[in-house]
Protein backbone atom coordinates (compact mmCIF):
# COMPACT_ATOMS: atom_id res chain seq x y z
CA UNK A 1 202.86 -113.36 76.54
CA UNK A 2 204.62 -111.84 73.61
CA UNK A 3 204.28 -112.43 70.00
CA UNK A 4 207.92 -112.80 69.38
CA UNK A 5 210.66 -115.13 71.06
CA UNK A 6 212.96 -113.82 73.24
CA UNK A 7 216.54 -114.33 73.05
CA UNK A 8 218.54 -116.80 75.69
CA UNK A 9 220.04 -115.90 78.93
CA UNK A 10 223.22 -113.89 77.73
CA UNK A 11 221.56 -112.60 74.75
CA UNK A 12 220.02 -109.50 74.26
CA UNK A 13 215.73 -109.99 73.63
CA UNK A 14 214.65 -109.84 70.32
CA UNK A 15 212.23 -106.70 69.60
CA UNK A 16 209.01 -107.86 68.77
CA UNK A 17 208.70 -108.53 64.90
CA UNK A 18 206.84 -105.55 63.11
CA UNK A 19 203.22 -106.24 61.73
CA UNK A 20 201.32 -103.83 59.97
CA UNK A 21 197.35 -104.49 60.34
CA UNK A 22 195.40 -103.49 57.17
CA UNK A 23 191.56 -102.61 57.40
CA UNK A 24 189.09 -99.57 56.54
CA UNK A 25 186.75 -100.94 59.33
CA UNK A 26 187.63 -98.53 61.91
CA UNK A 27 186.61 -101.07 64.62
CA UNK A 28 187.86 -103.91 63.46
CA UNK A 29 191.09 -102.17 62.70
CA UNK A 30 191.62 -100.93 66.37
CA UNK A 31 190.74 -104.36 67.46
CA UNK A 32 192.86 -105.90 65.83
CA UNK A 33 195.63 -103.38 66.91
CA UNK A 34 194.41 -103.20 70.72
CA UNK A 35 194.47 -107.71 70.92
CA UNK A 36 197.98 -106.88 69.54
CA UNK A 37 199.49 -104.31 71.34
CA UNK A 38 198.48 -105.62 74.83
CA UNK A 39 199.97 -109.36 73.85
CA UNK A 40 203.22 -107.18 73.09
CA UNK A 41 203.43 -106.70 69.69
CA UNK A 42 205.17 -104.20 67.44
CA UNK A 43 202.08 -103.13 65.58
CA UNK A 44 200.79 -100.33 63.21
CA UNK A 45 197.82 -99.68 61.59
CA UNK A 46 196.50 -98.24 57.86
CA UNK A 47 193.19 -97.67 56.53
CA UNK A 48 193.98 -98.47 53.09
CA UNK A 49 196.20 -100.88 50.79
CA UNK A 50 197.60 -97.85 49.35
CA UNK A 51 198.75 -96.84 52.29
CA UNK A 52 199.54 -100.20 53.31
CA UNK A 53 201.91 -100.67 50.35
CA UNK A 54 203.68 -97.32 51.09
CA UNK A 55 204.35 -98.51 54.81
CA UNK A 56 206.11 -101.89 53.32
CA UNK A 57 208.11 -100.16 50.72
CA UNK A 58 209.56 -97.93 53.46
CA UNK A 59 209.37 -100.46 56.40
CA UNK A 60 209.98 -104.10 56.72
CA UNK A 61 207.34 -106.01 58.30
CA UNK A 62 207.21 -109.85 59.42
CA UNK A 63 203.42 -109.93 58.81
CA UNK A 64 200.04 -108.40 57.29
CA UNK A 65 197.29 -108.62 58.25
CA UNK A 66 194.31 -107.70 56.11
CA UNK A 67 191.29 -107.18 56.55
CA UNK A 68 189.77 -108.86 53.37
CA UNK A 69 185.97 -107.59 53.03
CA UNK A 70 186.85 -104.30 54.12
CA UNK A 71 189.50 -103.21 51.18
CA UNK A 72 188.36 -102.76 47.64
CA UNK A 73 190.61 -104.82 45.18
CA UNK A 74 190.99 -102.74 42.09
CA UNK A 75 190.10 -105.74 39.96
CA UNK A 76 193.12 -107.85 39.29
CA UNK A 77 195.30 -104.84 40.01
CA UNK A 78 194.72 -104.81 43.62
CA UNK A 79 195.62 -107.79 44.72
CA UNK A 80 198.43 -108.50 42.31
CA UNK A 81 200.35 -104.65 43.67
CA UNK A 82 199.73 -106.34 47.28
CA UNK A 83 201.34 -109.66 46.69
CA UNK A 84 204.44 -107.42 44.88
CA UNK A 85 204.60 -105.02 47.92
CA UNK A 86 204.68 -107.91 50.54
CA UNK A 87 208.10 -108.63 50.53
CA UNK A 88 209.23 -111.19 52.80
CA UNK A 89 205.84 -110.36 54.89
CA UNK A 90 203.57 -112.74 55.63
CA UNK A 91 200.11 -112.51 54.77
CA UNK A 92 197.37 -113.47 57.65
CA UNK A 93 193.68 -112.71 55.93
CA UNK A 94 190.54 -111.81 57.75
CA UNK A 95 188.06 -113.05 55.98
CA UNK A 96 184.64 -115.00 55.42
CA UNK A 97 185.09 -118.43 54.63
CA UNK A 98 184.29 -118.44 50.64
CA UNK A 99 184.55 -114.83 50.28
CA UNK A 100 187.94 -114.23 49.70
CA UNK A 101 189.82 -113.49 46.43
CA UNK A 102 191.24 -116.64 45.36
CA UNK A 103 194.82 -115.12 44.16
CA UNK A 104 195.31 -113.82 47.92
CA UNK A 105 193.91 -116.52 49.92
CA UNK A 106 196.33 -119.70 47.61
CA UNK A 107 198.72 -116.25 48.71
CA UNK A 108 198.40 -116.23 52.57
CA UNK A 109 199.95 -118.02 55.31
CA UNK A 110 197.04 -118.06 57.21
CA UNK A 111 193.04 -117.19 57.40
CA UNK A 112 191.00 -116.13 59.84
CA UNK A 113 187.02 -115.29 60.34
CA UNK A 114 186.20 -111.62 60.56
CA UNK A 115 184.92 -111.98 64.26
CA UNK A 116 188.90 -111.57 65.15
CA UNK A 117 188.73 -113.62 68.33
CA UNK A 118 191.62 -112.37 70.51
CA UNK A 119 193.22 -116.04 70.73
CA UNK A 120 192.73 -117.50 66.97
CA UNK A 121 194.31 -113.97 66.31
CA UNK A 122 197.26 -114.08 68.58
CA UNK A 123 197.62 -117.63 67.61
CA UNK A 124 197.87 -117.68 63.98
CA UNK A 125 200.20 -114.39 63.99
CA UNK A 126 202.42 -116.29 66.43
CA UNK A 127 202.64 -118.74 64.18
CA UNK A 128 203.30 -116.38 60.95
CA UNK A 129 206.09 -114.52 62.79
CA UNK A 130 208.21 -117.50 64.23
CA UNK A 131 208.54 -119.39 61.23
CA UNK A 132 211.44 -118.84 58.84
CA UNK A 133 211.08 -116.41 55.94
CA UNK A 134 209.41 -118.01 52.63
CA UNK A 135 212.00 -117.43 49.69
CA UNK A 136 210.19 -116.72 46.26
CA UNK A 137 211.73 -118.60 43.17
C-alpha cells in the first residue's frame, strides 16, 4: 500500500508526496522513517527544526511530521519560525496527549501518541497527504 494515490489507467502514477519526518530521538526518528519507507513513501529525515526549516525552504513537502517532546522550542520563537517555514505542509505532531505546545497543536492537521504505531501512523499521514492544500488568509 502506498501513501499517495496513483493516477488512472492512461495516466502516468503520481510520485509519492514528499514528507519530511522531524525528531532528535534517533529511534523514534528511524521508526518513523522505516514504517514510511516500506508503506512507499517519499520520506526524509532531520534531527533538528533548524534543519528541518532549511529542508522546507529549499524543498516542498506535503507533510511534517514532528516529533513534539523531542525538539526544544526556543520559547515563542520556535514554534512561531516552524509554522512560517511550513508552507503549504501539513503538520502531523507526535506527541503526549496534554503535552504539546498549544500554538502548534490548534496548528496541526493531525496528532498522534509518541508510541508511533505503524497503522495510526500510516493512517493519519494518508489522510494529511490526500486532502487538498489548506490556503492561509
Amino acid at each position: 500500500m502506498r501513501l499517495s494515490q496513483g493516477g488512472g489507467m492512461h495516466e502516468k502514477p503520481k510520485a509519492p508526496s514528499p514528507i519530511l519526518v522531524v525528531s532528535s530521538d534517533t529511534i523514534r526518528r528511524q521508526l518513523a522513517y522505516v514504517i514510511l519507507k516500506r508503506r512507499g513513501a517519499n520520506v526524509s529525515h532531520v534531527e533538528s527544526l533548524a534543519e528541518g526549516l532549511r529542508v522546507l525552504e529549499a524543498d516542498r513537502h506535503e507533510a511534517v511530521l514532528l516529533d513534539l517532546p523531542s525538539i526544544p522550542m526556543d520559547g515563542r520563537a520556535g514554534p512561531a519560525r516552524l509554522l512560517e517555514g511550513l508552507g503549504s505542509a501539513k503538520l502531523l505532531l507526535v506527541d503526549a496527549a496534554g503535552e504539546g505546545r498549544e500554538r502548534l497543536r490548534a496548528a496541526a492537521a493531525a496528532v498522534i501518541a509518541p508510541s508511533l504505531d505503524e497503522d495510526e501512523l500510516v493512517g493519519a499521514l494518508k489522510l494529511l497527504v490526500n486532502q487538498p492544500p489548506v490556503t492561509k488568509e
